[in-house]
PDB file of N, CA and C in Angstrom:
ATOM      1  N   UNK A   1      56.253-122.030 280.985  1.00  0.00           N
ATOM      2  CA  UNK A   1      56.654-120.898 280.184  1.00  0.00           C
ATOM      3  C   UNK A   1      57.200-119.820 281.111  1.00  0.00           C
ATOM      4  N   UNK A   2      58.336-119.001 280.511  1.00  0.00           N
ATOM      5  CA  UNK A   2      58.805-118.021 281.476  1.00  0.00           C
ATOM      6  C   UNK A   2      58.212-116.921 281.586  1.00  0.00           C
ATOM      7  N   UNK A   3      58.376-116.023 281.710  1.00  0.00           N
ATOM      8  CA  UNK A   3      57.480-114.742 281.652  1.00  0.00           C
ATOM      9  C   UNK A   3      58.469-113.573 282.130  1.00  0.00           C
ATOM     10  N   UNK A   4      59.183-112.798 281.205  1.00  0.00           N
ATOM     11  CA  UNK A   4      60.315-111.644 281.721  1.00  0.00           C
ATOM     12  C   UNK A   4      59.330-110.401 280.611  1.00  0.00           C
ATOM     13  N   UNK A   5      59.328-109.634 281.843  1.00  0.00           N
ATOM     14  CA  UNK A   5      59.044-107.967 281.645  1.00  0.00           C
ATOM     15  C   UNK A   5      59.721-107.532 280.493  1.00  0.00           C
ATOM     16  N   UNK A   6      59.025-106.527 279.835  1.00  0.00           N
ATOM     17  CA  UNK A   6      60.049-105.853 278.680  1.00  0.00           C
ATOM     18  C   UNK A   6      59.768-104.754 279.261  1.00  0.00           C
ATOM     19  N   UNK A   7      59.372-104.116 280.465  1.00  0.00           N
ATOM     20  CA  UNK A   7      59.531-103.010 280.474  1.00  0.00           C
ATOM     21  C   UNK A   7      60.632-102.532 281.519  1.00  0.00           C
ATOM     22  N   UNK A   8      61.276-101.490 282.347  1.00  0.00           N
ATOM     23  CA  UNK A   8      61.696-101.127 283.147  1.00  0.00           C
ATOM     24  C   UNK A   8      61.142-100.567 283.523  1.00  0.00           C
ATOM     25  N   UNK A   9      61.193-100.604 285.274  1.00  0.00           N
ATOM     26  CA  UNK A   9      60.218 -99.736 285.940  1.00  0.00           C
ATOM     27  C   UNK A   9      61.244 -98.928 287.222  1.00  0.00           C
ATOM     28  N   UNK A  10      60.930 -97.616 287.801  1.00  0.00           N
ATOM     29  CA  UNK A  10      61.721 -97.177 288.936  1.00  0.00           C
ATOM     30  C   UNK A  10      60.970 -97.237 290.092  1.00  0.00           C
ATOM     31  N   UNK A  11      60.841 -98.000 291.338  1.00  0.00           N
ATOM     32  CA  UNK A  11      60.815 -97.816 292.427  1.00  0.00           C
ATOM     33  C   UNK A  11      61.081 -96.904 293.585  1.00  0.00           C
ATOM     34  N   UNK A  12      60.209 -96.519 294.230  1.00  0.00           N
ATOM     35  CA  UNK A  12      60.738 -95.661 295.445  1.00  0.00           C
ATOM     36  C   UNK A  12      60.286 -96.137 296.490  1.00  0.00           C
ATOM     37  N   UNK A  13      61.359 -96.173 297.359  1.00  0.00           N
ATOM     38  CA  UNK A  13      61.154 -96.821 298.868  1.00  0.00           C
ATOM     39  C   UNK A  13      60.761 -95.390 299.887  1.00  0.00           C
ATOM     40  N   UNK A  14      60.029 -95.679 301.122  1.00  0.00           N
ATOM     41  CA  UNK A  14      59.136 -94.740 302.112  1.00  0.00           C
ATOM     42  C   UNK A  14      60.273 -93.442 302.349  1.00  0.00           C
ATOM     43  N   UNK A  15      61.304 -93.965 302.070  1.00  0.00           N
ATOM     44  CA  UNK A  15      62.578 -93.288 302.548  1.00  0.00           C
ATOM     45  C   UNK A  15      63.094 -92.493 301.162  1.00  0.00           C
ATOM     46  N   UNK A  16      62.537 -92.734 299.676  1.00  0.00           N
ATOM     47  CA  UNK A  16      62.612 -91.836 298.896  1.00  0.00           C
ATOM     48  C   UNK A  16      63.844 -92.177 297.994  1.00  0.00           C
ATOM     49  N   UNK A  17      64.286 -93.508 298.466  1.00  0.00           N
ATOM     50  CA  UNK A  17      65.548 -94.052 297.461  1.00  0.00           C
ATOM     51  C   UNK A  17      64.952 -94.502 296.365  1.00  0.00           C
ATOM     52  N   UNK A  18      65.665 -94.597 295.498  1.00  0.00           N
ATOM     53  CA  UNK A  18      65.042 -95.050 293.815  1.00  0.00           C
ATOM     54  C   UNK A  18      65.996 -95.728 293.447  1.00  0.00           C
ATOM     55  N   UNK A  19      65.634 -97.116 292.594  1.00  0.00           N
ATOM     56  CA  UNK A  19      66.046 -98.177 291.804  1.00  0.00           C
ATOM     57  C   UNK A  19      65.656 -98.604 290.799  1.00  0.00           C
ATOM     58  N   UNK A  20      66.345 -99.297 289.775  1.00  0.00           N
ATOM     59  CA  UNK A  20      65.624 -99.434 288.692  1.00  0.00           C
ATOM     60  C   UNK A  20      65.035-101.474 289.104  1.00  0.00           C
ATOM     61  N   UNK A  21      63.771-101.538 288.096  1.00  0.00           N
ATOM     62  CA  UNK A  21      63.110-102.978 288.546  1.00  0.00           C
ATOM     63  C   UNK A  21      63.360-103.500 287.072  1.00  0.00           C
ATOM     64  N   UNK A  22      63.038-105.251 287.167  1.00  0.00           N
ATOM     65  CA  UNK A  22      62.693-105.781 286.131  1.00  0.00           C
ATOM     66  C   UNK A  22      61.924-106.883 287.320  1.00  0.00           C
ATOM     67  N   UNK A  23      60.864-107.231 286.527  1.00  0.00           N
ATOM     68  CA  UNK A  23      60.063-108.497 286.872  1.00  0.00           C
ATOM     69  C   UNK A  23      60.218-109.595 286.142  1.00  0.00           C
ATOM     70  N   UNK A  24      60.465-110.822 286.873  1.00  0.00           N
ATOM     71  CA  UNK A  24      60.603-112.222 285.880  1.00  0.00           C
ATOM     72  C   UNK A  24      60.198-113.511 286.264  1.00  0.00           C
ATOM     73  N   UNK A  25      59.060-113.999 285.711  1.00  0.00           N
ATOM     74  CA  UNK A  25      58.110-114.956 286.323  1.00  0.00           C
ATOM     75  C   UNK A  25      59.010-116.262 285.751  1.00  0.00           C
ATOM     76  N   UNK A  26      59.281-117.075 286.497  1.00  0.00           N
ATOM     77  CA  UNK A  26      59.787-118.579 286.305  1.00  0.00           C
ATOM     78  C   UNK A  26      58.755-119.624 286.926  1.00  0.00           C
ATOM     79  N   UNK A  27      58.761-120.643 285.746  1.00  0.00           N
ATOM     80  CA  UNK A  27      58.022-121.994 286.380  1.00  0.00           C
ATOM     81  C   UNK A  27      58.822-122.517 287.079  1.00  0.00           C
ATOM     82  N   UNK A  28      58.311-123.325 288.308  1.00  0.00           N
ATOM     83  CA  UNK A  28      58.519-124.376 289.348  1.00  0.00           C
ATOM     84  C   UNK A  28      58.869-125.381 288.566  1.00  0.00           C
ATOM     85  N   UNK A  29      58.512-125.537 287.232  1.00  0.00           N
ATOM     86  CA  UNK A  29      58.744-127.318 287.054  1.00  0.00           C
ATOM     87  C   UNK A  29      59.405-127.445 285.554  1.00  0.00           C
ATOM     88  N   UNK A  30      60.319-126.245 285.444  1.00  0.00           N
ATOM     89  CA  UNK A  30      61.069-126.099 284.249  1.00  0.00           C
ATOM     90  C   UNK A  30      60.747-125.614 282.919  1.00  0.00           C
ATOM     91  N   UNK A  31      61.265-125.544 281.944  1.00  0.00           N
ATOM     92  CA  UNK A  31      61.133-125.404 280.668  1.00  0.00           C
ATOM     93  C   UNK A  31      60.784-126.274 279.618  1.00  0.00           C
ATOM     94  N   UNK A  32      60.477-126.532 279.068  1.00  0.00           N
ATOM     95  CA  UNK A  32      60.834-128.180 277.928  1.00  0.00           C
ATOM     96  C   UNK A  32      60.067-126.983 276.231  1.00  0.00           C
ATOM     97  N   UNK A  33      60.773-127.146 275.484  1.00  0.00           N
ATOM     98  CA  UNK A  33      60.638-126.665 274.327  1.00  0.00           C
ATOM     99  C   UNK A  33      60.761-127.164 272.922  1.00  0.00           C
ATOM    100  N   UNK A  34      60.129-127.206 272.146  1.00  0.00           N
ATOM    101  CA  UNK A  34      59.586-128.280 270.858  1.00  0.00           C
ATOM    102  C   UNK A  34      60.656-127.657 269.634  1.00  0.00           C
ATOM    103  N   UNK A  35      61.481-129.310 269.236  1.00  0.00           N
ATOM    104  CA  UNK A  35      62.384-128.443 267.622  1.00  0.00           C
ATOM    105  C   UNK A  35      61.540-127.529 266.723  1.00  0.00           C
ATOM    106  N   UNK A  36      62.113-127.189 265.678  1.00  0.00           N
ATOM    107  CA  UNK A  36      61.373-126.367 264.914  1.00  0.00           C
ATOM    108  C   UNK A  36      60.705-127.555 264.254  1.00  0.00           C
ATOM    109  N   UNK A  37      60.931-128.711 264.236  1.00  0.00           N
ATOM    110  CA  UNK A  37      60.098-129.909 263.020  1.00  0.00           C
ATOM    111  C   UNK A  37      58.959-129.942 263.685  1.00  0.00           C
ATOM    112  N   UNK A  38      59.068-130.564 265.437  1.00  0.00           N
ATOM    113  CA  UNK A  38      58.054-131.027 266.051  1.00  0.00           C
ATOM    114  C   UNK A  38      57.149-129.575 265.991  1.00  0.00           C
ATOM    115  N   UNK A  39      57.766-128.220 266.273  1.00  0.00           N
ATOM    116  CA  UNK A  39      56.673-127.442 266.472  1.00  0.00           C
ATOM    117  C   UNK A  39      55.759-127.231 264.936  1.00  0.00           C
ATOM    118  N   UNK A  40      56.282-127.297 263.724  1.00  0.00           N
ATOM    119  CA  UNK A  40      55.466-127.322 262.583  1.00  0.00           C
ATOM    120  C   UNK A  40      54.269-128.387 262.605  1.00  0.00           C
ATOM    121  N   UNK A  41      54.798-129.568 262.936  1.00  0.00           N
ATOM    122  CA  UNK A  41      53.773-131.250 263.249  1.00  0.00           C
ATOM    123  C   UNK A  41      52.795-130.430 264.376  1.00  0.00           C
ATOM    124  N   UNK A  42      53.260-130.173 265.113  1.00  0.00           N
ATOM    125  CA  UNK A  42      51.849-130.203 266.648  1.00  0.00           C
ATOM    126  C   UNK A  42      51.337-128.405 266.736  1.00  0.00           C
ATOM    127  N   UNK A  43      52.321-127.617 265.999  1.00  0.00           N
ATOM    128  CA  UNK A  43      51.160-126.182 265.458  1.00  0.00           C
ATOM    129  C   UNK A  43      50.213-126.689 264.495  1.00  0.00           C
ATOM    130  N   UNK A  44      50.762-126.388 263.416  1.00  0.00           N
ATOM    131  CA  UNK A  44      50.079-127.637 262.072  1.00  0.00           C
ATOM    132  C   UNK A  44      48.388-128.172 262.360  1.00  0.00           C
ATOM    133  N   UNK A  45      48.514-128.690 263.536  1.00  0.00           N
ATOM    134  CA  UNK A  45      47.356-129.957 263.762  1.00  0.00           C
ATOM    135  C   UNK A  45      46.576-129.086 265.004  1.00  0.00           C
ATOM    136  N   UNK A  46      47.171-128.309 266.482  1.00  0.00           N
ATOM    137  CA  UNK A  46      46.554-128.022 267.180  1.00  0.00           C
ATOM    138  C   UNK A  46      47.461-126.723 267.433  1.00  0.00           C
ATOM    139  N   UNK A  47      46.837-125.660 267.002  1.00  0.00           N
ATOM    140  CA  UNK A  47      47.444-124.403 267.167  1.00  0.00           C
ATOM    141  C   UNK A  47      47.665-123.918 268.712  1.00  0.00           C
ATOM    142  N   UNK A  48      46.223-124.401 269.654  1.00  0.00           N
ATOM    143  CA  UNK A  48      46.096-124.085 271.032  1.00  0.00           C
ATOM    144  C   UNK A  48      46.671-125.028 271.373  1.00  0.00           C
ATOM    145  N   UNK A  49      47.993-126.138 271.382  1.00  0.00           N
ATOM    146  CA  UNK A  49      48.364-126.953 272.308  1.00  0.00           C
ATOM    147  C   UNK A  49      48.828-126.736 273.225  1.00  0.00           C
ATOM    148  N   UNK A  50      49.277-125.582 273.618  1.00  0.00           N
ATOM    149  CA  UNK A  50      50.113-125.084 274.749  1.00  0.00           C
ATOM    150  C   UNK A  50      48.754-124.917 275.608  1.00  0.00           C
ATOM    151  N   UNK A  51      47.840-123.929 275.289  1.00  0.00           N
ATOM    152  CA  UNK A  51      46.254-124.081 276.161  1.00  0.00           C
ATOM    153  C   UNK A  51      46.018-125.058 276.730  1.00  0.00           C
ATOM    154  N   UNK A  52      45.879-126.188 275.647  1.00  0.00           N
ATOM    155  CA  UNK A  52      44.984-127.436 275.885  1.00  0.00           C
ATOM    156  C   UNK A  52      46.134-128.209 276.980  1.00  0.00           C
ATOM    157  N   UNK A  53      47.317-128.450 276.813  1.00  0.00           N
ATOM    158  CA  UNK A  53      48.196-129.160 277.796  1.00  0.00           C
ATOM    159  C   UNK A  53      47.888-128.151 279.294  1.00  0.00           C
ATOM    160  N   UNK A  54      48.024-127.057 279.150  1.00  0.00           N
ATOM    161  CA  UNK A  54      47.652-126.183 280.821  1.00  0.00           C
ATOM    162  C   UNK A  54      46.668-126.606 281.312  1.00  0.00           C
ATOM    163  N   UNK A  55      45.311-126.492 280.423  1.00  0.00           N
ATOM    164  CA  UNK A  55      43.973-126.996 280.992  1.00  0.00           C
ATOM    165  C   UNK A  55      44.083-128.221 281.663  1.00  0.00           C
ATOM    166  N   UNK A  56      44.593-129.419 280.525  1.00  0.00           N
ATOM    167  CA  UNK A  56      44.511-130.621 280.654  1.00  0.00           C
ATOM    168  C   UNK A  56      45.333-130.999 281.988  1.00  0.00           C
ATOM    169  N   UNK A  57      46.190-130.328 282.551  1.00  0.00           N
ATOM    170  CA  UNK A  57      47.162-130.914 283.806  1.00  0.00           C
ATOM    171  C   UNK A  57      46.512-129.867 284.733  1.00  0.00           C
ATOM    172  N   UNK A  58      45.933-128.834 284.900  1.00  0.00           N
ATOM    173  CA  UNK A  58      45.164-128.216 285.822  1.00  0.00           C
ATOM    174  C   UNK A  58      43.541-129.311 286.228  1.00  0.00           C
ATOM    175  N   UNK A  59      43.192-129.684 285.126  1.00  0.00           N
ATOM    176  CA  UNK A  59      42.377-130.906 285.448  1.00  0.00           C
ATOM    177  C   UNK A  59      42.091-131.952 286.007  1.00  0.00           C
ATOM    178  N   UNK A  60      43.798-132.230 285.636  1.00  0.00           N
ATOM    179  CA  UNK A  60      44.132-133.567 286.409  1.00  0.00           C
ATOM    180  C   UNK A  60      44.835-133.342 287.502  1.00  0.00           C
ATOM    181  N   UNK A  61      45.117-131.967 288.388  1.00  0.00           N
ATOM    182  CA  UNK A  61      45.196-131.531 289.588  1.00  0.00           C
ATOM    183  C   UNK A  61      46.802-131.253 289.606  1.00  0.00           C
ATOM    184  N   UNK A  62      47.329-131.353 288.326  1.00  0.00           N
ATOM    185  CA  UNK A  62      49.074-131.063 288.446  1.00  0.00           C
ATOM    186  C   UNK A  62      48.927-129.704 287.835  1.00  0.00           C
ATOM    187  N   UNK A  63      48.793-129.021 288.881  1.00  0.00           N
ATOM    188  CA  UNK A  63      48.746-127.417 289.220  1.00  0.00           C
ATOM    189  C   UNK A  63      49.917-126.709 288.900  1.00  0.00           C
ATOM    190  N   UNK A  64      50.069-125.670 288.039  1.00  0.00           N
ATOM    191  CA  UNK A  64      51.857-125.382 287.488  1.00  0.00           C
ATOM    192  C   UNK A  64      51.481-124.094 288.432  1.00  0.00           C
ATOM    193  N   UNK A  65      53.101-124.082 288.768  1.00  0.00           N
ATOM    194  CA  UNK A  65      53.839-122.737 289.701  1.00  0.00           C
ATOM    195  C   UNK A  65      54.647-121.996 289.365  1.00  0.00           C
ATOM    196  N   UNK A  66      54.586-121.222 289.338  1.00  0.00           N
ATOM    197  CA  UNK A  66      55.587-120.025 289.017  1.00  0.00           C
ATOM    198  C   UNK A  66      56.138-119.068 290.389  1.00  0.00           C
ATOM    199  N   UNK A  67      57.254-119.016 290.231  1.00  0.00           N
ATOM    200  CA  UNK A  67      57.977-117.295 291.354  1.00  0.00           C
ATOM    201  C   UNK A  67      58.018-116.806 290.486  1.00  0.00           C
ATOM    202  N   UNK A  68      57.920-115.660 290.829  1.00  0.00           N
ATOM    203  CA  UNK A  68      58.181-114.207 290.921  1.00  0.00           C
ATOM    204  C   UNK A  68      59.074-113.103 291.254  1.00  0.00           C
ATOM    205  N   UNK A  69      60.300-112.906 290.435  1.00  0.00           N
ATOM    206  CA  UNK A  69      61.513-112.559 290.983  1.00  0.00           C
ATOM    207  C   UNK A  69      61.230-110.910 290.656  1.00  0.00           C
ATOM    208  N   UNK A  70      62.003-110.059 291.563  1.00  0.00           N
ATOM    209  CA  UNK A  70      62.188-108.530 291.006  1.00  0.00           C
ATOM    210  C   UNK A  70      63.685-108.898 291.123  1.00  0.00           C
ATOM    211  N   UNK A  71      64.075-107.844 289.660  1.00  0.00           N
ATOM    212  CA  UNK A  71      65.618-107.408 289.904  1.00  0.00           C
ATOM    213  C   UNK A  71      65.514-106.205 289.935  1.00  0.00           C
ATOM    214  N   UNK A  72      66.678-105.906 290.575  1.00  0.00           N
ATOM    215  CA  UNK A  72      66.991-104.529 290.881  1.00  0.00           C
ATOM    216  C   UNK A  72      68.346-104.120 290.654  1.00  0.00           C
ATOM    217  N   UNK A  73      67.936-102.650 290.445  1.00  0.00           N
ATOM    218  CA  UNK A  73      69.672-102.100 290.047  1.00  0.00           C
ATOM    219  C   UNK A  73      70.047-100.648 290.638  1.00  0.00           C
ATOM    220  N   UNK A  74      70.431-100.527 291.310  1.00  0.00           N
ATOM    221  CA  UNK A  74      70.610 -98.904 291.876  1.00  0.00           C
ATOM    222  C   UNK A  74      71.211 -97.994 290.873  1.00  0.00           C
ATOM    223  N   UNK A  75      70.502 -96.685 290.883  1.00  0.00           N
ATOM    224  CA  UNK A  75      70.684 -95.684 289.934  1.00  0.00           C
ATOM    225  C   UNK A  75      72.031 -95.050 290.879  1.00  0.00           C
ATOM    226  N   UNK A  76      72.995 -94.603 289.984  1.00  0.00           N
ATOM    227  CA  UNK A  76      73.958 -94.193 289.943  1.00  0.00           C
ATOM    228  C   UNK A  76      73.980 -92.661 289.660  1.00  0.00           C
ATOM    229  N   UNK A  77      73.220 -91.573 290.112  1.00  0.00           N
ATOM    230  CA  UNK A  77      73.178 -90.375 289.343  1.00  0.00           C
ATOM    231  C   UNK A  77      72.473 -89.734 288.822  1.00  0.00           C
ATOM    232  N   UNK A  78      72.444 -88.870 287.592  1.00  0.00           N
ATOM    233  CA  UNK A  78      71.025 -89.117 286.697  1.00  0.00           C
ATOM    234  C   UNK A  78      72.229 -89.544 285.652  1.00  0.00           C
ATOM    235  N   UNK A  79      71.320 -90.534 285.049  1.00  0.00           N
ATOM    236  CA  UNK A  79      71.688 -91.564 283.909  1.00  0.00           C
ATOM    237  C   UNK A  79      70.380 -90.834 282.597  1.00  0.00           C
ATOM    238  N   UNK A  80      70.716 -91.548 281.497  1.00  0.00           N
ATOM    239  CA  UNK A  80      70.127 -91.755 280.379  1.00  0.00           C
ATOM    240  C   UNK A  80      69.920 -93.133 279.941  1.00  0.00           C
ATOM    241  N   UNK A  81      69.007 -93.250 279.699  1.00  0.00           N
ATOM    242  CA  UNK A  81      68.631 -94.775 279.427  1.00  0.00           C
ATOM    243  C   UNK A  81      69.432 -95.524 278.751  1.00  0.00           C
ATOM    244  N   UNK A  82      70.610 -94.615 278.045  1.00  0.00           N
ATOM    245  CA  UNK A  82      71.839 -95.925 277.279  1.00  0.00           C
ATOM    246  C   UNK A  82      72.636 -96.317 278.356  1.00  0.00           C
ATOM    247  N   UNK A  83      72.712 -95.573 279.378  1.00  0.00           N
ATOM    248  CA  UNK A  83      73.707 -95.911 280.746  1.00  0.00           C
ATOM    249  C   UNK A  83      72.992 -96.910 281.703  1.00  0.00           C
ATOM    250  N   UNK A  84      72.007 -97.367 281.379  1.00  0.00           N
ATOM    251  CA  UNK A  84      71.440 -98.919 282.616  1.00  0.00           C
ATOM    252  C   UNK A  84      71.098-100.083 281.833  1.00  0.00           C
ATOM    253  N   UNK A  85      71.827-100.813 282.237  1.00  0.00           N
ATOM    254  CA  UNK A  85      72.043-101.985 281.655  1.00  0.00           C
ATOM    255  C   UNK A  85      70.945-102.955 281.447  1.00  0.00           C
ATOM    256  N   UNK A  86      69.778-102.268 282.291  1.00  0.00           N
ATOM    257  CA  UNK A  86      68.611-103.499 282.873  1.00  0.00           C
ATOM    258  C   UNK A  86      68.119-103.038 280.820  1.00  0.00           C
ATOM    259  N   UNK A  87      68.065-102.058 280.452  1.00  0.00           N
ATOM    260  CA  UNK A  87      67.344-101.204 280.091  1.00  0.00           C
ATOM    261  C   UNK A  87      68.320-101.331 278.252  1.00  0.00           C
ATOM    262  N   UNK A  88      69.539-101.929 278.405  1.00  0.00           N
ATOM    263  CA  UNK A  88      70.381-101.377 277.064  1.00  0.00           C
ATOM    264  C   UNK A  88      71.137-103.313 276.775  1.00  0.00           C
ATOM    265  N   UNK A  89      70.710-104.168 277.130  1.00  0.00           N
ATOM    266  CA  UNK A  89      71.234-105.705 277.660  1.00  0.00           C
ATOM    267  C   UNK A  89      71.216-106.167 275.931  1.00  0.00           C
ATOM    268  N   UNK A  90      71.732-106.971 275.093  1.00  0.00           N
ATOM    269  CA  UNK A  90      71.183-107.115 274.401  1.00  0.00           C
ATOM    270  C   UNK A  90      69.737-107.802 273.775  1.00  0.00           C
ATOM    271  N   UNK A  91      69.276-108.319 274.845  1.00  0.00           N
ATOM    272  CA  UNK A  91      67.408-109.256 274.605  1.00  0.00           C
ATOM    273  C   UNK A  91      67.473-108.678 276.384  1.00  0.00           C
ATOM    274  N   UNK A  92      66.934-107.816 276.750  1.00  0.00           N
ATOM    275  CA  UNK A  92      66.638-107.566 278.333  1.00  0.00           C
ATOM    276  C   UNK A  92      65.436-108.874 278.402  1.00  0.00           C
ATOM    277  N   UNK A  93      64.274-108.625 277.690  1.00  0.00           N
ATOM    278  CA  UNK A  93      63.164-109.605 277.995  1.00  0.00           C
ATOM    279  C   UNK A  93      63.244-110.845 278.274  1.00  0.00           C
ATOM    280  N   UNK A  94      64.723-111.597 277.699  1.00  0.00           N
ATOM    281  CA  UNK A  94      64.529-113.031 277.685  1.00  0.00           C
ATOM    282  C   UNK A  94      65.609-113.653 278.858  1.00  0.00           C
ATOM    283  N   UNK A  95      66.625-112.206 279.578  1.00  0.00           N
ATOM    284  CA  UNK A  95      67.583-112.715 279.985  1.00  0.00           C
ATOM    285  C   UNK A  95      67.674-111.986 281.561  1.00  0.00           C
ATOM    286  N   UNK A  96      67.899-112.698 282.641  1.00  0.00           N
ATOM    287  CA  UNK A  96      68.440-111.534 283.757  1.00  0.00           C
ATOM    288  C   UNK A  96      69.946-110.793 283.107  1.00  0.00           C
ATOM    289  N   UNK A  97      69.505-109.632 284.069  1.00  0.00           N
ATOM    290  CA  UNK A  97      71.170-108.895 284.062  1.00  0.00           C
ATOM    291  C   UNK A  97      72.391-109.904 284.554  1.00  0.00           C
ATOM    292  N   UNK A  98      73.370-109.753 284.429  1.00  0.00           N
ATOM    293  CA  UNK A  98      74.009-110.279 284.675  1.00  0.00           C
ATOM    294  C   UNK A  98      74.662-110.296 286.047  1.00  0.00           C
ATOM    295  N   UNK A  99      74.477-109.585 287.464  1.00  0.00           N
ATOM    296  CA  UNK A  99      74.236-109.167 288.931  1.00  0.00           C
ATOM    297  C   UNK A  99      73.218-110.016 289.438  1.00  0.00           C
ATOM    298  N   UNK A 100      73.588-111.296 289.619  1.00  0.00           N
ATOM    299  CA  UNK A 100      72.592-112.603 290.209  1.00  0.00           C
ATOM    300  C   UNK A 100      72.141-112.115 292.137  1.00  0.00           C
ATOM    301  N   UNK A 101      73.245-111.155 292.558  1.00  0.00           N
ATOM    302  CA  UNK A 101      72.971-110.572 293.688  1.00  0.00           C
ATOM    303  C   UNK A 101      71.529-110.038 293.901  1.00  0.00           C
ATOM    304  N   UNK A 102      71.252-109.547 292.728  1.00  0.00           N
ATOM    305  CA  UNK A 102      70.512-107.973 292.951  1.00  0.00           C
ATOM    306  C   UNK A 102      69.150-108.498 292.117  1.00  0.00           C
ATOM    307  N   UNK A 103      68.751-110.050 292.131  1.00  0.00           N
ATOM    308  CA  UNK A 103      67.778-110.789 291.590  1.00  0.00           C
ATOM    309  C   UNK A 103      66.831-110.935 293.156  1.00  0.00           C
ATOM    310  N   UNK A 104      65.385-110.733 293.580  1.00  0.00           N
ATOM    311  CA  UNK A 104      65.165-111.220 294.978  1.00  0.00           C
ATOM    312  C   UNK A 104      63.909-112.009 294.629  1.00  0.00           C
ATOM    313  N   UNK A 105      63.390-113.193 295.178  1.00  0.00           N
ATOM    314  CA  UNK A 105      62.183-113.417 295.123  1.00  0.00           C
ATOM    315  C   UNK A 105      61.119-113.087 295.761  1.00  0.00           C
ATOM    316  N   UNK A 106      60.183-112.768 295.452  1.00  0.00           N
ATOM    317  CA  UNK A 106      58.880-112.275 295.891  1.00  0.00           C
ATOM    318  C   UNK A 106      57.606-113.135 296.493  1.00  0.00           C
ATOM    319  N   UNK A 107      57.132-113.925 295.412  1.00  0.00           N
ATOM    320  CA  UNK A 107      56.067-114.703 295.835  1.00  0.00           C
ATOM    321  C   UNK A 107      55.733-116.079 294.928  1.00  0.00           C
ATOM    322  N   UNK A 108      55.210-117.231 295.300  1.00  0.00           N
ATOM    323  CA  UNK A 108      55.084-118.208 294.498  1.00  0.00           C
ATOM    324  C   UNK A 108      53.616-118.367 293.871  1.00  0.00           C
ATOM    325  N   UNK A 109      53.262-118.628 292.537  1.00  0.00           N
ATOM    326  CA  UNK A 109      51.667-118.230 292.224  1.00  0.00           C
ATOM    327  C   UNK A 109      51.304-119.563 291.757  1.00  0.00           C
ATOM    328  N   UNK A 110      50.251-120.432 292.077  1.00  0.00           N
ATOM    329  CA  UNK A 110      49.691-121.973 291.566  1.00  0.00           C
ATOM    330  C   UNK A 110      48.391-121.201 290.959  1.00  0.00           C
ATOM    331  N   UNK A 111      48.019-121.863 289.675  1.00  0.00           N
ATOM    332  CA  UNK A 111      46.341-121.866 288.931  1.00  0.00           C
ATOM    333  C   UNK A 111      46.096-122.631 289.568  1.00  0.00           C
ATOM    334  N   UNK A 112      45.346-122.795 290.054  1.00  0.00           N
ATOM    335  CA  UNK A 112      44.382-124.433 290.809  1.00  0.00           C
ATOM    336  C   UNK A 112      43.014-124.561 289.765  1.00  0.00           C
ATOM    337  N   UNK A 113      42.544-123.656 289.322  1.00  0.00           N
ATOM    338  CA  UNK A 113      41.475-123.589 288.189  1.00  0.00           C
ATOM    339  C   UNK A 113      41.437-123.533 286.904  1.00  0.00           C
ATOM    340  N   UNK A 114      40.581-123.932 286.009  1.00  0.00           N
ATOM    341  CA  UNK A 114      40.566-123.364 284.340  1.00  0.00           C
ATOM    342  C   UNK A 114      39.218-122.501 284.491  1.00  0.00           C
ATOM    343  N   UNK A 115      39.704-121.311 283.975  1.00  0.00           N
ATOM    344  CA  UNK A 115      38.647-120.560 284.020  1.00  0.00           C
ATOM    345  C   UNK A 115      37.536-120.762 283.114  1.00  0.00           C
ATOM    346  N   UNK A 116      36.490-120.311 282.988  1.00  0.00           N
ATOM    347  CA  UNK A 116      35.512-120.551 282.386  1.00  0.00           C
ATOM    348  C   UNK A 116      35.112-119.522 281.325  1.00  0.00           C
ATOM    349  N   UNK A 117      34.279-120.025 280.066  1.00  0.00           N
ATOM    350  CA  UNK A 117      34.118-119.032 279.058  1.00  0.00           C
ATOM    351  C   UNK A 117      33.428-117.939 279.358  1.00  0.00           C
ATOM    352  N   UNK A 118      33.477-116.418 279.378  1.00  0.00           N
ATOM    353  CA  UNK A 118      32.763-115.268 279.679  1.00  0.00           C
ATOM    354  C   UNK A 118      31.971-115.077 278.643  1.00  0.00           C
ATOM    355  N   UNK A 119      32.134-115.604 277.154  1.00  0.00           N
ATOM    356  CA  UNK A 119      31.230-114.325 276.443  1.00  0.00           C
ATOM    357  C   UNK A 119      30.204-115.892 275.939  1.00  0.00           C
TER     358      UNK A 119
END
């Protein structure tokens, strides 16, 4: 599953420059996504299947990975939030900007565990 920020955030570097961020978590081992038939059949019957498949391959030691990308966009001025694109895109959450430059990766994250029930 992907994981893109809906929020925008501004950064400041030691030196006092400011940029605008988006964060966007990608899996290591792709996407794969269910028609609308199959998802009625396997919601329908097991609402948690997406759970139960994570658990079930964290179990069996096929550990899912994700990076961690920041994008960035340099502020131009003072702007208003209709003037940054990270911020005015039409679906920002589901999509990078369109500046594949100004995408950097950060860090790679593995579950190696299923956590356990707290309450």
């Amino acid at each position: 599953m992907e994981g893109f920020g809906v929020h925008t955030y501004k950064l400041i570097n030691a030196q006092g420059k400011e940029v605008y961020v988006k964060f966007h978590w990608l899996p290591t081992c792709g996407v794969r996504c269910l028609t609308d038939d199959q998802a009625v059949v396997v919601g329908g019957k097991d609402h948690s299947h997406a759970t139960r498949d994570l658990t079930e391959a964290i179990d069996k030691g096929e550990f899912p990975e994700w990076k961690l990308f920041i994008q960035t966009m340099e502020i131009q001025g003072k702007v208003g939030h209709r003037a940054v694109p990270l911020l005015r895109a039409p679906c920002p959450m589901f999509s990078f900007h369109s500046h594949k430059d100004d995408v950097h990766e950060l860090l790679q994250m593995s579950t190696t565990t299923n956590s356990t029930p707290w309450m």
